[in-house]
N, C-alpha and C. Protein backbone atom coordinates (compact mmCIF):
# COMPACT_ATOMS: atom_id res chain seq x y z
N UNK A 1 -4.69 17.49 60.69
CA UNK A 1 -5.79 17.43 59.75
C UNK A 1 -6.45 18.80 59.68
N UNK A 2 -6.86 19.14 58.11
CA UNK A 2 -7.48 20.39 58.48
C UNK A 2 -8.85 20.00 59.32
N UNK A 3 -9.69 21.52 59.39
CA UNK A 3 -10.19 21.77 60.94
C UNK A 3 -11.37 20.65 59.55
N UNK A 4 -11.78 21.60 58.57
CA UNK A 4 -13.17 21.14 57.18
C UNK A 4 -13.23 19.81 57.48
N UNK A 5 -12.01 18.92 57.40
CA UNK A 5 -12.03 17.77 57.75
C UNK A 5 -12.35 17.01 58.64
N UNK A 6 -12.22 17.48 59.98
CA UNK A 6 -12.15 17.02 61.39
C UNK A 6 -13.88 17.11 62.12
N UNK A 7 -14.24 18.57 61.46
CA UNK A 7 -15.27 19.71 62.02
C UNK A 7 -16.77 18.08 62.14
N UNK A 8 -17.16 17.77 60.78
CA UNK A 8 -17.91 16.75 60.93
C UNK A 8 -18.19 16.11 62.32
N UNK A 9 -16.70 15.33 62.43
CA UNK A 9 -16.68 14.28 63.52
C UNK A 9 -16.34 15.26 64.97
N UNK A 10 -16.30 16.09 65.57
CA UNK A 10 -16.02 16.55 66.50
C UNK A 10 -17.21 17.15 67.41
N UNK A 11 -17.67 16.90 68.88
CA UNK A 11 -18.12 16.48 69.26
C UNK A 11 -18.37 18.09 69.82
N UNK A 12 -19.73 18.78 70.94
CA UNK A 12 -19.89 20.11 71.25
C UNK A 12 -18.82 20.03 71.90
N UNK A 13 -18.29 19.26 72.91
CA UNK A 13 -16.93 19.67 73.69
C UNK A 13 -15.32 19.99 73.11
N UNK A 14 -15.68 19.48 71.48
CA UNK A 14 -14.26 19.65 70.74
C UNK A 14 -13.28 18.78 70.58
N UNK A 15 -13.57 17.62 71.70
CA UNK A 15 -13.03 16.41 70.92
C UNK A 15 -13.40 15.87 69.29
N UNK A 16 -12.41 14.85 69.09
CA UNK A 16 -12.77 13.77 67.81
C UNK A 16 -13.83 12.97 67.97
N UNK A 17 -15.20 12.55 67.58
CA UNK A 17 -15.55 11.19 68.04
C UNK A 17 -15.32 10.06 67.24
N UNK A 18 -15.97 8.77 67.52
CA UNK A 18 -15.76 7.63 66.72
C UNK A 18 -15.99 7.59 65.54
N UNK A 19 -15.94 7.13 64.75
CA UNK A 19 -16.10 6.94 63.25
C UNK A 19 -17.00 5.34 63.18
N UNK A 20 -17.99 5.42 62.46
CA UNK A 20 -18.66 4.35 62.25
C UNK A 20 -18.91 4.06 60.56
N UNK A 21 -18.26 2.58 60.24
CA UNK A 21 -18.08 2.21 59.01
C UNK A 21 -19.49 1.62 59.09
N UNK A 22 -20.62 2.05 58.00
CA UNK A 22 -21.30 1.78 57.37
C UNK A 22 -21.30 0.78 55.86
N UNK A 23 -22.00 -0.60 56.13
CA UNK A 23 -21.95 -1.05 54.80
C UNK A 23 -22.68 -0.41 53.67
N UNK A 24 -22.35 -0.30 52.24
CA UNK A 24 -23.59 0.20 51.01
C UNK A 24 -24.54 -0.51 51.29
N UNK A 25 -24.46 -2.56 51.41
CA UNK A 25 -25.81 -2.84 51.14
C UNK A 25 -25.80 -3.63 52.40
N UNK A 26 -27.09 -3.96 52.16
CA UNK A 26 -27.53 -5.33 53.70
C UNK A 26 -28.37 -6.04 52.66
N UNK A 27 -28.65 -7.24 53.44
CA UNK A 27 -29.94 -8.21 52.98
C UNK A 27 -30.26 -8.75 53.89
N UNK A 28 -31.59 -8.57 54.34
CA UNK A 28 -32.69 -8.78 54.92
C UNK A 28 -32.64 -10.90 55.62
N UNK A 29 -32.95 -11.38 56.16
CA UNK A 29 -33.08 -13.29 55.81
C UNK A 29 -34.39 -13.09 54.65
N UNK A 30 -34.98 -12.74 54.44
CA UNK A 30 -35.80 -12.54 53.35
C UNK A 30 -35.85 -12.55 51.94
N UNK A 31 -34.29 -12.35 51.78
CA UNK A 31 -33.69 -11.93 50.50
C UNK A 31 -33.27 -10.81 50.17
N UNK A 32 -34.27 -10.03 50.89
CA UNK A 32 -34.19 -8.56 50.04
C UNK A 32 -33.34 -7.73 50.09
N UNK A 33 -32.91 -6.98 49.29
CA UNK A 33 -31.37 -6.78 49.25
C UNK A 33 -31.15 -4.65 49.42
N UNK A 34 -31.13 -4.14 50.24
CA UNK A 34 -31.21 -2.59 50.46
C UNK A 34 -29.53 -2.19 50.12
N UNK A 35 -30.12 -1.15 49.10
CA UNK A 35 -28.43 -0.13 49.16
C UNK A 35 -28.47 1.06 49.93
N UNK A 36 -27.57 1.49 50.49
CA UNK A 36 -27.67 3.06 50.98
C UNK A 36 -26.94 3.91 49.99
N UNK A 37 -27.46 5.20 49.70
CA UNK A 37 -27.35 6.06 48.91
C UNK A 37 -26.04 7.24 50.07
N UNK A 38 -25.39 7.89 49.21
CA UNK A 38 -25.21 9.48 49.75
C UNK A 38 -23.72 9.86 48.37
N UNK A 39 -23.93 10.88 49.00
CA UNK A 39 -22.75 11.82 48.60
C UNK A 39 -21.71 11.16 48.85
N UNK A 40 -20.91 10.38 49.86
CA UNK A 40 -19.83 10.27 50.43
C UNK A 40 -19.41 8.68 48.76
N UNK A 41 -20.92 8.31 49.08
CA UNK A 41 -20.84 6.59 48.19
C UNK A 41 -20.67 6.94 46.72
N UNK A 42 -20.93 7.67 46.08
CA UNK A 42 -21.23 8.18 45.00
C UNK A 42 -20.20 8.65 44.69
N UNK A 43 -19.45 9.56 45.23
CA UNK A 43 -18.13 10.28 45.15
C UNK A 43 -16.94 9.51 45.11
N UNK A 44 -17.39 7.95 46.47
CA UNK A 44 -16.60 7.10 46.14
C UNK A 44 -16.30 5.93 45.11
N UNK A 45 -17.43 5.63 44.38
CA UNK A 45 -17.71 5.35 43.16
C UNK A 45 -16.87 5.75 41.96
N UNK A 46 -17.40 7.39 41.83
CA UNK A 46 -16.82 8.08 40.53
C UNK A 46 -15.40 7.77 40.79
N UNK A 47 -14.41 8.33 41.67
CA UNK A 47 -13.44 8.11 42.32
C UNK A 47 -12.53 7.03 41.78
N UNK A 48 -13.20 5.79 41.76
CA UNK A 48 -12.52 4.40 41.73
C UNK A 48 -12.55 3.77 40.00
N UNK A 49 -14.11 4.39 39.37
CA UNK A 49 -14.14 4.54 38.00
C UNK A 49 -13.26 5.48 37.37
N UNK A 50 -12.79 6.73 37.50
CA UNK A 50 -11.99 7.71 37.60
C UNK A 50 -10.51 7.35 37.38
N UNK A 51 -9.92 6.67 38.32
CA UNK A 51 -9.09 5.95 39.05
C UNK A 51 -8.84 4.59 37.45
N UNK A 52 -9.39 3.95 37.64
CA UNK A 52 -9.70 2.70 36.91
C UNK A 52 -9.35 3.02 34.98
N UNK A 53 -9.85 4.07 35.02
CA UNK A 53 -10.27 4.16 33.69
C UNK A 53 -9.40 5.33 32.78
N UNK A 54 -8.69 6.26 33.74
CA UNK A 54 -7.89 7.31 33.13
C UNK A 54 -6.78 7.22 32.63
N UNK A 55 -6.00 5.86 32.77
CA UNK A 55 -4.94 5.23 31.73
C UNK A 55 -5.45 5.12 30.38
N UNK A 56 -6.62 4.03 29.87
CA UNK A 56 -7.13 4.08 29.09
C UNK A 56 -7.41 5.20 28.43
N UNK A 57 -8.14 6.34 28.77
CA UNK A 57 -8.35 7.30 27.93
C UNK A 57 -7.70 8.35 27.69
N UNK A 58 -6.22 8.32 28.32
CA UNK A 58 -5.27 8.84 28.21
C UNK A 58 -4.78 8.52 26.46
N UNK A 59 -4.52 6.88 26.71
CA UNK A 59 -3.45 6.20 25.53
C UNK A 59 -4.80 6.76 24.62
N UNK A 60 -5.95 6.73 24.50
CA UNK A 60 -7.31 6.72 23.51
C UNK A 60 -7.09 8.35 23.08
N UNK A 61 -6.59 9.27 23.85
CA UNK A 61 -6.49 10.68 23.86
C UNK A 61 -5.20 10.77 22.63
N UNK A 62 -4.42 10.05 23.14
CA UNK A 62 -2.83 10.86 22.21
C UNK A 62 -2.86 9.97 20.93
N UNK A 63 -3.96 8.56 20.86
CA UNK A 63 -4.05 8.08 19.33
C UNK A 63 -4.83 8.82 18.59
N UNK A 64 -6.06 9.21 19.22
CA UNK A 64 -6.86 9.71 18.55
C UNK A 64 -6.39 11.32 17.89
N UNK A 65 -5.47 11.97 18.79
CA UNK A 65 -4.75 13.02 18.25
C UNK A 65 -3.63 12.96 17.28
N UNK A 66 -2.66 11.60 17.05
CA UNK A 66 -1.84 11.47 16.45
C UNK A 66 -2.96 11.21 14.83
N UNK A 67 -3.75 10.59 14.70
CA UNK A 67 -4.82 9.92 13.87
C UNK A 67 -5.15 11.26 12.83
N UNK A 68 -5.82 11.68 13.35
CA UNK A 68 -6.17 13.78 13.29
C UNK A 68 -5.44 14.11 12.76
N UNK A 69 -4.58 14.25 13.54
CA UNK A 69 -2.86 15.46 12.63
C UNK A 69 -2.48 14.88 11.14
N UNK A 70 -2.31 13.12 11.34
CA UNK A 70 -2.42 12.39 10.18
C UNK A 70 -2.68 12.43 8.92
N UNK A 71 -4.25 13.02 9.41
CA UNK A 71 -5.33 12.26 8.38
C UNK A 71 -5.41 14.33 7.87
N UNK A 72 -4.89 15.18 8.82
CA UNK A 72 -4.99 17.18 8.37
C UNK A 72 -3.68 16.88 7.40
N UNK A 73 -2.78 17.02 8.20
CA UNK A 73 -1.16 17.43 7.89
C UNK A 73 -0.90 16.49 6.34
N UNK A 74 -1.30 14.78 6.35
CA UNK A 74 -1.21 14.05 5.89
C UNK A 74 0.73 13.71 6.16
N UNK A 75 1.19 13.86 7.20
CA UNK A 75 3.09 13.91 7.33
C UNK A 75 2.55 13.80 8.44
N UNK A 76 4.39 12.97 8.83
CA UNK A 76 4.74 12.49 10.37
C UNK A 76 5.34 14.21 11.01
């Protein structure tokens, strides 16, 4: 693994340490319902929308360009 990667979790002696999985949300017995915020959640977010959605606007990319040339050129 690079070091950028590792450097986080590594401990003053230079070992690895543990890794602790954090949930986004909790709820309280109360109801109340807390999210946690950061960089890491957010990134993983865009990521999965990113992920999810770039087929679609791929096929939306080469109609909308075939459409264009179409409607300029008026020819296949």
């Amino acid at each position: 693994m690079p070091d950028f990667l590792t450097l986080p979790f590594t401990s003053v002696s230079g070992t690895l340490e543990n890794l602790v999985n954090i949930k986004p949300t909790f709820t309280l017995p109360d109801g109340k319902t807390y999210y946690a915020g950061s960089t890491s959640i957010v990134a993983s977010d865009m990521l999965r929308l990113l992920m999810d959605e770039t087929p679609i606007m791929v096929v939306l990319t080469i109609a909308f360009t075939i459409i264009l040339k179409l409607l300029i050129l008026r020819k296949i």
